[in-house]
N, C-alpha and C. Protein backbone atom coordinates (compact mmCIF):
# COMPACT_ATOMS: atom_id res chain seq x y z
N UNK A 1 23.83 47.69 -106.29
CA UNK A 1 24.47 48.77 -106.98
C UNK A 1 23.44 49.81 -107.40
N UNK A 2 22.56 49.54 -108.02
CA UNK A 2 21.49 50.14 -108.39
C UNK A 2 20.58 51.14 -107.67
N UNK A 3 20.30 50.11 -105.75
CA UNK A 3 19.78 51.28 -104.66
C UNK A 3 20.65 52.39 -104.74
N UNK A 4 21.91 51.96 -104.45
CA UNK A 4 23.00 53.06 -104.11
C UNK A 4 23.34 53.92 -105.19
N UNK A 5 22.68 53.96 -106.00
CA UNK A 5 22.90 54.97 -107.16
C UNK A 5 21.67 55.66 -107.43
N UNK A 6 20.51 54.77 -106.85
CA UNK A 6 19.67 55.61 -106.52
C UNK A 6 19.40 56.87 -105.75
N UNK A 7 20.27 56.36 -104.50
CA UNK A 7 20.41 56.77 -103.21
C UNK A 7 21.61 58.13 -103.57
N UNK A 8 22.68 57.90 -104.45
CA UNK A 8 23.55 58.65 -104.64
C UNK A 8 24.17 58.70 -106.24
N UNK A 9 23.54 59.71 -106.95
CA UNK A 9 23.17 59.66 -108.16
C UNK A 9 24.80 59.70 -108.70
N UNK A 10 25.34 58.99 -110.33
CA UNK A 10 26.17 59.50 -110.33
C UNK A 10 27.35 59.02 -109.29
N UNK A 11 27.32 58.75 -108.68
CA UNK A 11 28.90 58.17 -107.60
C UNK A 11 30.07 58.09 -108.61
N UNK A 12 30.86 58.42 -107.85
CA UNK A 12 31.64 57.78 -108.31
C UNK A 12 32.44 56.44 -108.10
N UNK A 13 33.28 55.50 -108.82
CA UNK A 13 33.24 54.34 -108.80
C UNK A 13 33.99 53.89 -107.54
N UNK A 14 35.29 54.76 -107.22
CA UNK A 14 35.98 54.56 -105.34
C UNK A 14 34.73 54.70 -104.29
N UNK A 15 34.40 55.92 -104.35
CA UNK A 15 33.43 55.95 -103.59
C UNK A 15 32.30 54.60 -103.07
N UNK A 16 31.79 54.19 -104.62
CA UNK A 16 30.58 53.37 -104.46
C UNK A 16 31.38 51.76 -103.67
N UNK A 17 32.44 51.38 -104.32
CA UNK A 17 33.11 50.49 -104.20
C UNK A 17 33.00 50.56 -102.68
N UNK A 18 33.93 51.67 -101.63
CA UNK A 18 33.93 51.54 -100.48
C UNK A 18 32.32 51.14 -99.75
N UNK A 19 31.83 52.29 -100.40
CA UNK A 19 30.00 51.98 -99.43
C UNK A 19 29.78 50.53 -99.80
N UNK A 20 30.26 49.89 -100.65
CA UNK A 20 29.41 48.90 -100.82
C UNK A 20 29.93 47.34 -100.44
N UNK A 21 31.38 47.64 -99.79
CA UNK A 21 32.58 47.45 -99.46
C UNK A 21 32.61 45.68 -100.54
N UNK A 22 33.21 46.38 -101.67
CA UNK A 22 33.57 46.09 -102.62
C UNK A 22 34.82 46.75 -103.44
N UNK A 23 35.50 45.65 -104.04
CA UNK A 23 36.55 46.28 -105.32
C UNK A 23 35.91 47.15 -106.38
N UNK A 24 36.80 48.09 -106.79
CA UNK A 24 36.42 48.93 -107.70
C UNK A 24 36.10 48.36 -109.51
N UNK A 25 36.66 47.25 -109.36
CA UNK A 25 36.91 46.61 -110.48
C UNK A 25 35.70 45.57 -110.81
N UNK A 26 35.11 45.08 -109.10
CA UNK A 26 33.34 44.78 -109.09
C UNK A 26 32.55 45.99 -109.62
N UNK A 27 32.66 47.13 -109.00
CA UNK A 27 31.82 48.11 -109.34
C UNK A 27 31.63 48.42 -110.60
N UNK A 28 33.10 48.16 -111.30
CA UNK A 28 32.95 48.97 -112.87
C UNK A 28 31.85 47.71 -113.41
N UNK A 29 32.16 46.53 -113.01
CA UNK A 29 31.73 45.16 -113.74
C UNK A 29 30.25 45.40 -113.40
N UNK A 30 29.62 45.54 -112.52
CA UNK A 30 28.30 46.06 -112.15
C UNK A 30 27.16 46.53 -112.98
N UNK A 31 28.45 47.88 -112.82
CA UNK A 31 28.08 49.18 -113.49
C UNK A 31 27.48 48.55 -114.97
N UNK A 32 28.23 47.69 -115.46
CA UNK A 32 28.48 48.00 -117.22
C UNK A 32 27.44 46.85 -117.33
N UNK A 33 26.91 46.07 -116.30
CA UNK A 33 25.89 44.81 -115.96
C UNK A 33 24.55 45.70 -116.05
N UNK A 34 24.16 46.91 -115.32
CA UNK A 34 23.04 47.38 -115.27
C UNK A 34 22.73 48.25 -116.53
N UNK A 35 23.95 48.86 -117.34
CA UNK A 35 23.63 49.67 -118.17
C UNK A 35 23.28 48.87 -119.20
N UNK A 36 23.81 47.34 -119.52
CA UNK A 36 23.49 46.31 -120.75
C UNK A 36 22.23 45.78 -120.17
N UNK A 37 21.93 45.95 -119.30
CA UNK A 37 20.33 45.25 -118.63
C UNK A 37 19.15 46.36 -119.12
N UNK A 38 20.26 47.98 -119.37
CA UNK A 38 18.74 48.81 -119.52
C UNK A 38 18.63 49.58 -118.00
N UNK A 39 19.02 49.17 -117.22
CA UNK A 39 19.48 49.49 -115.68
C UNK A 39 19.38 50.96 -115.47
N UNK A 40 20.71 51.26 -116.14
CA UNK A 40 21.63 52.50 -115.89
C UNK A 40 21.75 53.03 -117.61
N UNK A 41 21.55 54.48 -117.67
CA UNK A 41 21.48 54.81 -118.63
C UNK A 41 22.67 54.45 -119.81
N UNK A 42 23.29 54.55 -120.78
CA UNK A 42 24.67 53.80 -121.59
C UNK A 42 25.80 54.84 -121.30
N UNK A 43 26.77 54.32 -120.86
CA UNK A 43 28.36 55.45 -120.80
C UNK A 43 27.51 56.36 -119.51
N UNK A 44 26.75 55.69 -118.36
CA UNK A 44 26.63 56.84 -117.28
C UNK A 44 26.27 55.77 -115.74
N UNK A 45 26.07 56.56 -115.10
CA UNK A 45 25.87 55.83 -113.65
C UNK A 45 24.38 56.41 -113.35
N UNK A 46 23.60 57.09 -114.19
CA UNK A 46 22.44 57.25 -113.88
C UNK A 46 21.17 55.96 -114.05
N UNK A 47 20.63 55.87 -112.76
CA UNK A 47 19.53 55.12 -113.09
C UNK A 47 18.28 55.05 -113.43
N UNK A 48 17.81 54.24 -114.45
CA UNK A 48 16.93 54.33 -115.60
C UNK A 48 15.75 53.90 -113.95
N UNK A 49 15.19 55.01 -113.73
CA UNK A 49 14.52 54.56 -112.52
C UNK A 49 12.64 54.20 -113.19
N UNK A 50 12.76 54.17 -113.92
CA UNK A 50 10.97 53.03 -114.28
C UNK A 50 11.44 51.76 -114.53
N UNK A 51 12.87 51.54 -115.14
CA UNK A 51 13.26 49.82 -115.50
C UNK A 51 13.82 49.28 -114.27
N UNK A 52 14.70 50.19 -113.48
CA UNK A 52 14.93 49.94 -112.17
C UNK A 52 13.35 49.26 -111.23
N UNK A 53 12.21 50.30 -111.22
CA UNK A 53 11.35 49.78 -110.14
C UNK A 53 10.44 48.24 -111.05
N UNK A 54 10.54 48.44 -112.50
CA UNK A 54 9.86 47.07 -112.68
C UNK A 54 10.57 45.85 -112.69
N UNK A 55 11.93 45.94 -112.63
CA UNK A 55 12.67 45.03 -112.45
C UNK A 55 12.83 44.47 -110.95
N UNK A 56 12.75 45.44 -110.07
CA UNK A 56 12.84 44.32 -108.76
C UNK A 56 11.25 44.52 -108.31
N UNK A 57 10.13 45.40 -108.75
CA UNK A 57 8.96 44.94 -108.20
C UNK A 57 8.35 43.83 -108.85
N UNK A 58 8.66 43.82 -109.92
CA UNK A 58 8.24 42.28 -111.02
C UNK A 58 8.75 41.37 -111.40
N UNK A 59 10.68 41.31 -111.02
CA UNK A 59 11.37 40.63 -111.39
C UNK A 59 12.17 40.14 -110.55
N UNK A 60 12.43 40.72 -109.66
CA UNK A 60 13.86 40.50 -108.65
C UNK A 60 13.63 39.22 -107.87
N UNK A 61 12.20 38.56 -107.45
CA UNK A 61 11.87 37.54 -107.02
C UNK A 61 12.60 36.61 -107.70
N UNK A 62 12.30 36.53 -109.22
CA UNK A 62 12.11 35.21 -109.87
C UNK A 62 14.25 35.16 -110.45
N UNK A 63 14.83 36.32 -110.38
CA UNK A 63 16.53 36.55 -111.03
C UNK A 63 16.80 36.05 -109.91
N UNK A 64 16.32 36.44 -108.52
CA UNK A 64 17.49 36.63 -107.17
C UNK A 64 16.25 35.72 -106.20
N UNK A 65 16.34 34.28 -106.54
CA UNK A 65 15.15 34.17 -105.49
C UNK A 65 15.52 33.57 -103.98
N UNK A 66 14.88 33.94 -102.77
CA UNK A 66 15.33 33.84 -101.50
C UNK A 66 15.70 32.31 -101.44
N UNK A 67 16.68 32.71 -100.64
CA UNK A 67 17.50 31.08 -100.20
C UNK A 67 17.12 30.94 -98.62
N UNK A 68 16.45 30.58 -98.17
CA UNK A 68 15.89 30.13 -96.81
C UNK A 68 16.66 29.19 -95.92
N UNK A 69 17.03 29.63 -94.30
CA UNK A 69 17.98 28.90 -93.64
C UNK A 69 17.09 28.45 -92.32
N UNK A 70 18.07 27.83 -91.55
CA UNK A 70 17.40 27.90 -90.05
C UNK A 70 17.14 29.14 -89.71
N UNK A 71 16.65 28.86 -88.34
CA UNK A 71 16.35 29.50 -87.38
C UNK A 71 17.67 30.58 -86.96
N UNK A 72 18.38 31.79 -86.79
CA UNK A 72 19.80 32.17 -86.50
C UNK A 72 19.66 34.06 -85.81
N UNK A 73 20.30 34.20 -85.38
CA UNK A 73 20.63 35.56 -84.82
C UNK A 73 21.08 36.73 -86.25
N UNK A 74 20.76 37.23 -86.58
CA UNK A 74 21.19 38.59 -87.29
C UNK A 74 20.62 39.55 -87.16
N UNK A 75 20.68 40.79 -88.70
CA UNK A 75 19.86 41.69 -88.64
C UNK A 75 18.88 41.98 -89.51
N UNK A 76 18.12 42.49 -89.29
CA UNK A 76 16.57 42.16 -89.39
C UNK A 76 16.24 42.88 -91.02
N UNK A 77 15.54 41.75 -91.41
CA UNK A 77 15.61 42.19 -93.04
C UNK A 77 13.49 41.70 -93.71
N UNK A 78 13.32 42.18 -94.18
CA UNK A 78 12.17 42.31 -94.96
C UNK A 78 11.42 43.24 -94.14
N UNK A 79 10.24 42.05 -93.72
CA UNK A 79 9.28 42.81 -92.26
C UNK A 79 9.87 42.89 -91.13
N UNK A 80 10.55 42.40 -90.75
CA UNK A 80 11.31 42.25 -89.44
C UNK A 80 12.39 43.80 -89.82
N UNK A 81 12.66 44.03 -90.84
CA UNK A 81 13.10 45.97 -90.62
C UNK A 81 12.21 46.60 -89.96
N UNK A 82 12.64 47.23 -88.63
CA UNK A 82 11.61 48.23 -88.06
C UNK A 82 10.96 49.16 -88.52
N UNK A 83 11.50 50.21 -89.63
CA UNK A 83 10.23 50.80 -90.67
C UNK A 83 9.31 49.80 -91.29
N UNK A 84 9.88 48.85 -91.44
CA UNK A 84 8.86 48.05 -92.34
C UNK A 84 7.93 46.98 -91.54
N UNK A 85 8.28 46.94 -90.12
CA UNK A 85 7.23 45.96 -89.15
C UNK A 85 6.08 46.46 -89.09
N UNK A 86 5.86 47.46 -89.03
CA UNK A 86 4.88 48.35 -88.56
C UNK A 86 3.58 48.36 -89.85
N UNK A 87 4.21 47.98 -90.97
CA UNK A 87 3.56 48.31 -91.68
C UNK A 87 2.53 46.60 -92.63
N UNK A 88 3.58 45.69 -91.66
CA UNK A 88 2.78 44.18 -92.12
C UNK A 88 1.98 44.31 -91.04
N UNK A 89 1.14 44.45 -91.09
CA UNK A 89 0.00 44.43 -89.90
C UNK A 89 -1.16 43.87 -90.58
N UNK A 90 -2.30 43.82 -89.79
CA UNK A 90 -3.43 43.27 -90.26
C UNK A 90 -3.63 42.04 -91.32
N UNK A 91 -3.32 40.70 -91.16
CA UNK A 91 -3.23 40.23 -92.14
C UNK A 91 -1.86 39.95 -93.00
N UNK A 92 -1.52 41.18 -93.03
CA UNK A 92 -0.48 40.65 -94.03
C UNK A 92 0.93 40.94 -93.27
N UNK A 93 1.00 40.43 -91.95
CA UNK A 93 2.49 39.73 -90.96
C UNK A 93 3.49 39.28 -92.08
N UNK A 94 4.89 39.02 -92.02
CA UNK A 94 5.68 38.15 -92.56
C UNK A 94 6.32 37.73 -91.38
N UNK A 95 7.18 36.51 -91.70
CA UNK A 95 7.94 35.72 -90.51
C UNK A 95 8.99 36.44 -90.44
N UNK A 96 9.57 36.49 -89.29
CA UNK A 96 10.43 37.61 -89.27
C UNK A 96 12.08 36.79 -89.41
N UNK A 97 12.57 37.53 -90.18
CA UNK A 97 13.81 37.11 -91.39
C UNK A 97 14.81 38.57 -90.83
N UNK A 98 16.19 36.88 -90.82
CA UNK A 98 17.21 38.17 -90.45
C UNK A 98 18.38 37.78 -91.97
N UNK A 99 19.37 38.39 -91.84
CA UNK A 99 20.26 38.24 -92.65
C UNK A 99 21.68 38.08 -91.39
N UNK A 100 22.20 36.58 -91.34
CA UNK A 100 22.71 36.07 -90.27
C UNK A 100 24.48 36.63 -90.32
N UNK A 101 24.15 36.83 -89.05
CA UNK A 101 25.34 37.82 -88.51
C UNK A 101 26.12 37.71 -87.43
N UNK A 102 27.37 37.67 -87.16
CA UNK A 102 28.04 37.70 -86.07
C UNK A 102 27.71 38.88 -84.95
N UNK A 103 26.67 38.80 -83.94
CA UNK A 103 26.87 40.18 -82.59
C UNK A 103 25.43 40.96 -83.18
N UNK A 104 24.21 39.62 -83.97
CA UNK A 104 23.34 40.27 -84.66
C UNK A 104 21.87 40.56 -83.65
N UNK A 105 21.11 41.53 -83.75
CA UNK A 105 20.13 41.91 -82.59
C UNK A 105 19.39 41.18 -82.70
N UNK A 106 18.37 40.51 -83.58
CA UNK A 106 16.87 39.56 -84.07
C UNK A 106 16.95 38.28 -84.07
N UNK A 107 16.74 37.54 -83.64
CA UNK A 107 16.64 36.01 -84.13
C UNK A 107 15.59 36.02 -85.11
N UNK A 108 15.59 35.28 -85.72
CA UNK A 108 14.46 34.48 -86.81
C UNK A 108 15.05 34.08 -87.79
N UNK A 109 13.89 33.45 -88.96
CA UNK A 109 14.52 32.88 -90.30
C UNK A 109 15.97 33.22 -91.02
N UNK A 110 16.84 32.95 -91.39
CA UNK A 110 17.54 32.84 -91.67
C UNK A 110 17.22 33.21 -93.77
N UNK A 111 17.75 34.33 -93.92
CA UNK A 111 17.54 34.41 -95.82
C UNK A 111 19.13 34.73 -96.27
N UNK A 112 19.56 34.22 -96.99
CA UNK A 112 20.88 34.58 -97.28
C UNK A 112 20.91 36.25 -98.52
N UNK A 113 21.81 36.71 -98.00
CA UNK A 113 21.86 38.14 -98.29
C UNK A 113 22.36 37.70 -99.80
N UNK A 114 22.15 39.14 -100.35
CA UNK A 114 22.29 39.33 -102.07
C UNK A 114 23.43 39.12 -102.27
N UNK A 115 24.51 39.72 -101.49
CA UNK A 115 25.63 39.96 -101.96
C UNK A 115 26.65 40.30 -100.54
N UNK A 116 27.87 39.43 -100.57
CA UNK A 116 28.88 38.89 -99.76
C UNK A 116 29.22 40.54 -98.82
N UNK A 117 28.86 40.96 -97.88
CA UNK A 117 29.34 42.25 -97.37
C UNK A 117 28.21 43.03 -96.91
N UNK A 118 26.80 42.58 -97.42
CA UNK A 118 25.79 43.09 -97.14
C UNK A 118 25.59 43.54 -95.78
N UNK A 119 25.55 42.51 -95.27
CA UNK A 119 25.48 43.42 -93.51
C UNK A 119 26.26 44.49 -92.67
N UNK A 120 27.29 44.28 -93.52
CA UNK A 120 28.65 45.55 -93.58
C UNK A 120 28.29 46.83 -94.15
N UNK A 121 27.96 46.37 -95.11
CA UNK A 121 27.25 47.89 -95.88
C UNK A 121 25.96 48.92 -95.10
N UNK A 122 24.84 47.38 -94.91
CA UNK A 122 23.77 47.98 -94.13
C UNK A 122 23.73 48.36 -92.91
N UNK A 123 24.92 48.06 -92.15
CA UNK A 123 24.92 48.46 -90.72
C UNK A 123 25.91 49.94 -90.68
N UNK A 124 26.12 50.32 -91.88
CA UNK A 124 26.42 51.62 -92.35
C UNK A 124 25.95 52.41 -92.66
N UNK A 125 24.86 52.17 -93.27
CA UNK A 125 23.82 53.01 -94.19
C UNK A 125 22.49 52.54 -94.01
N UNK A 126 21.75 53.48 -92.97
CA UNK A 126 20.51 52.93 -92.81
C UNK A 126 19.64 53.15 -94.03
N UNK A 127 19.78 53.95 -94.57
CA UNK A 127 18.55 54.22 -96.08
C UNK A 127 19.05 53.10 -96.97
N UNK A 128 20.57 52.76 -97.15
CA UNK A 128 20.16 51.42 -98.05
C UNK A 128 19.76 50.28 -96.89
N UNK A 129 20.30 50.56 -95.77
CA UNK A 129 19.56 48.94 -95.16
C UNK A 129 17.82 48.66 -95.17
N UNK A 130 17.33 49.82 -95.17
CA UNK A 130 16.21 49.89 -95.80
C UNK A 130 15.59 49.67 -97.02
N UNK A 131 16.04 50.20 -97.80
CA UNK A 131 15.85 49.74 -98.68
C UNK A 131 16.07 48.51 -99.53
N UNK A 132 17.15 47.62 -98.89
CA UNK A 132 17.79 46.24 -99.02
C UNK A 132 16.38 45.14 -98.56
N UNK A 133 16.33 45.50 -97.14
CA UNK A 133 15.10 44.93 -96.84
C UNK A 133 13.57 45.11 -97.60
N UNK A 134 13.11 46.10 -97.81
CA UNK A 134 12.45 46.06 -99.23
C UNK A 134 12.46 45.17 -100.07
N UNK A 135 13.49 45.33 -100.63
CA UNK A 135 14.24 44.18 -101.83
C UNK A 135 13.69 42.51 -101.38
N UNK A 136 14.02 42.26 -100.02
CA UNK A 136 14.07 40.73 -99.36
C UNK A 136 12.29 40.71 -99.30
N UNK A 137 11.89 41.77 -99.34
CA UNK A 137 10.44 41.84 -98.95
C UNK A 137 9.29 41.75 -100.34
N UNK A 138 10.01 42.02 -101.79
CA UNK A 138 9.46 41.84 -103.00
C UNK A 138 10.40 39.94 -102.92
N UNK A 139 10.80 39.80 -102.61
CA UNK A 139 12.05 38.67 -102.63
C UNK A 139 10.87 37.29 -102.20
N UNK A 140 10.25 37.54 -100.86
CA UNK A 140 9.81 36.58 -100.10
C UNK A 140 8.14 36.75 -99.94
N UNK A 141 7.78 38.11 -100.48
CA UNK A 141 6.75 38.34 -100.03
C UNK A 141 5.43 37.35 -100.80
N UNK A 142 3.98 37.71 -100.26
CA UNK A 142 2.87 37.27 -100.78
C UNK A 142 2.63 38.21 -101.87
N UNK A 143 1.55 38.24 -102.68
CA UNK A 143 1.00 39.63 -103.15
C UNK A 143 0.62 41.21 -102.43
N UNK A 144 -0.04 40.70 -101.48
CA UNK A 144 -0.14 42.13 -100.41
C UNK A 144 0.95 42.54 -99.94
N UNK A 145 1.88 41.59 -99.34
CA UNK A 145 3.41 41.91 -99.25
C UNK A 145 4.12 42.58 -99.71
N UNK A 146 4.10 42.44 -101.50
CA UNK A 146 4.90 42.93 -102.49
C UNK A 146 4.26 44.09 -102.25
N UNK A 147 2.89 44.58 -102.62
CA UNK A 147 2.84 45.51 -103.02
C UNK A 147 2.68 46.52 -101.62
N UNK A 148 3.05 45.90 -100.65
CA UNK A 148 3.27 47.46 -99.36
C UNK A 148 5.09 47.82 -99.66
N UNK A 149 5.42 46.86 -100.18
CA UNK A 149 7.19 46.77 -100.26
C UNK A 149 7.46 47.89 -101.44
N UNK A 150 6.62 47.56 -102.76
CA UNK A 150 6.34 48.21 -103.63
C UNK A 150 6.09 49.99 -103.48
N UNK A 151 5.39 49.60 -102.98
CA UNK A 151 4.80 51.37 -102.23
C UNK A 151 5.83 51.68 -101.71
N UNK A 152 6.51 51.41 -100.49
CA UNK A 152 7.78 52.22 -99.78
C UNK A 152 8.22 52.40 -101.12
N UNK A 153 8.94 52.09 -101.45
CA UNK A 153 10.29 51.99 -102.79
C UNK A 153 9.43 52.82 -103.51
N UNK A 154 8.26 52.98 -103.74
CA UNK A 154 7.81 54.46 -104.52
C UNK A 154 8.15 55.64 -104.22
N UNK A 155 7.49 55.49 -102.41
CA UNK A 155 7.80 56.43 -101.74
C UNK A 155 9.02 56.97 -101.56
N UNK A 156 9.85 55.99 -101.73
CA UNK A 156 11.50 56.41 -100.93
C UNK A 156 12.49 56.72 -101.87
N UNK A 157 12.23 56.12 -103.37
CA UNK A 157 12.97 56.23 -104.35
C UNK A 157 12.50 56.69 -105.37
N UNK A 158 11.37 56.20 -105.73
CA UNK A 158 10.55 56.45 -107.52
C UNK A 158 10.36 57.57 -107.67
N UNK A 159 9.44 58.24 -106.42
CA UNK A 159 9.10 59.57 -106.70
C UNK A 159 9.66 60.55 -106.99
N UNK A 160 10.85 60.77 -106.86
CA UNK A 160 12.08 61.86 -106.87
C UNK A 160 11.74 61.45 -108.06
């Protein structure tokens, strides 16, 4: 909820619901989850974006931590995102992790997604599927890991 409000400041709650292909009645519940977390500013959909980036660069591991499967076909999530392959190089490779899918392009590890619809959403929206993978990439990563995952999500979100 949080990328996507990053991504689209303000939404409104039909709107977000569809992108996120979710009930509206999840969204409000969300909503009112991030603003009591400190998330989202109080009575708004704006995100408190310094508690936003220390919460999943310092926290999101240890709230949401990766659930690891077989071996399976999906789509490609942490390093295994093609913006983000390119950039585990030298050293700091990850195993390449899909989020398992019916008609999915990647084989590898198997991580179970955040939230029931995810691959629906991301095969919609490449800037959050990007940024989702990020997420799996502070999720699973080493230290050098985190912090190239860290950096995009500066780059792609913080800085604005």
């Amino acid at each position: 909820m949080a990328l996507r409000l990053l991504l689209v400041p303000e939404d409104r709650y039909e709107p977000l619901a569809a992108a996120l292909a979710t009930s509206t009645s999840a969204v409000h519940r969300s909503v009112a989850r991030l603003q009591q977390a400190g998330l989202c500013e109080p009575a708004r959909r704006t995100v408190n974006r310094s508690a936003c980036r220390e919460f999943l660069v310092h926290g999101v591991r240890f709230a949401f931590p990766a659930v690891h499967g077989p071996e399976r076909v999906g789509m490609p999530t942490a390093g295994a995102h093609p913006a983000l392959a390119v950039l585990f190089v030298d050293g700091h490779s990850m195993p390449r992790m899909v989020w398992p899918m019916e008609g999915g392009t990647v084989r590898g590890e198997a991580i179970v997604p955040l939230f029931n619809g995810l691959t629906k959403v991301a095969a919609r929206d490449e800037r959050l599927h990007h940024l989702l993978a990020c997420v799996d990439a502070l999720r699973v990563g080493n230290g050098a890991q985190r912090a190239i995952a860290a950096e995009v999500l500066d780059h792609r979100v913080f800085a604005a």
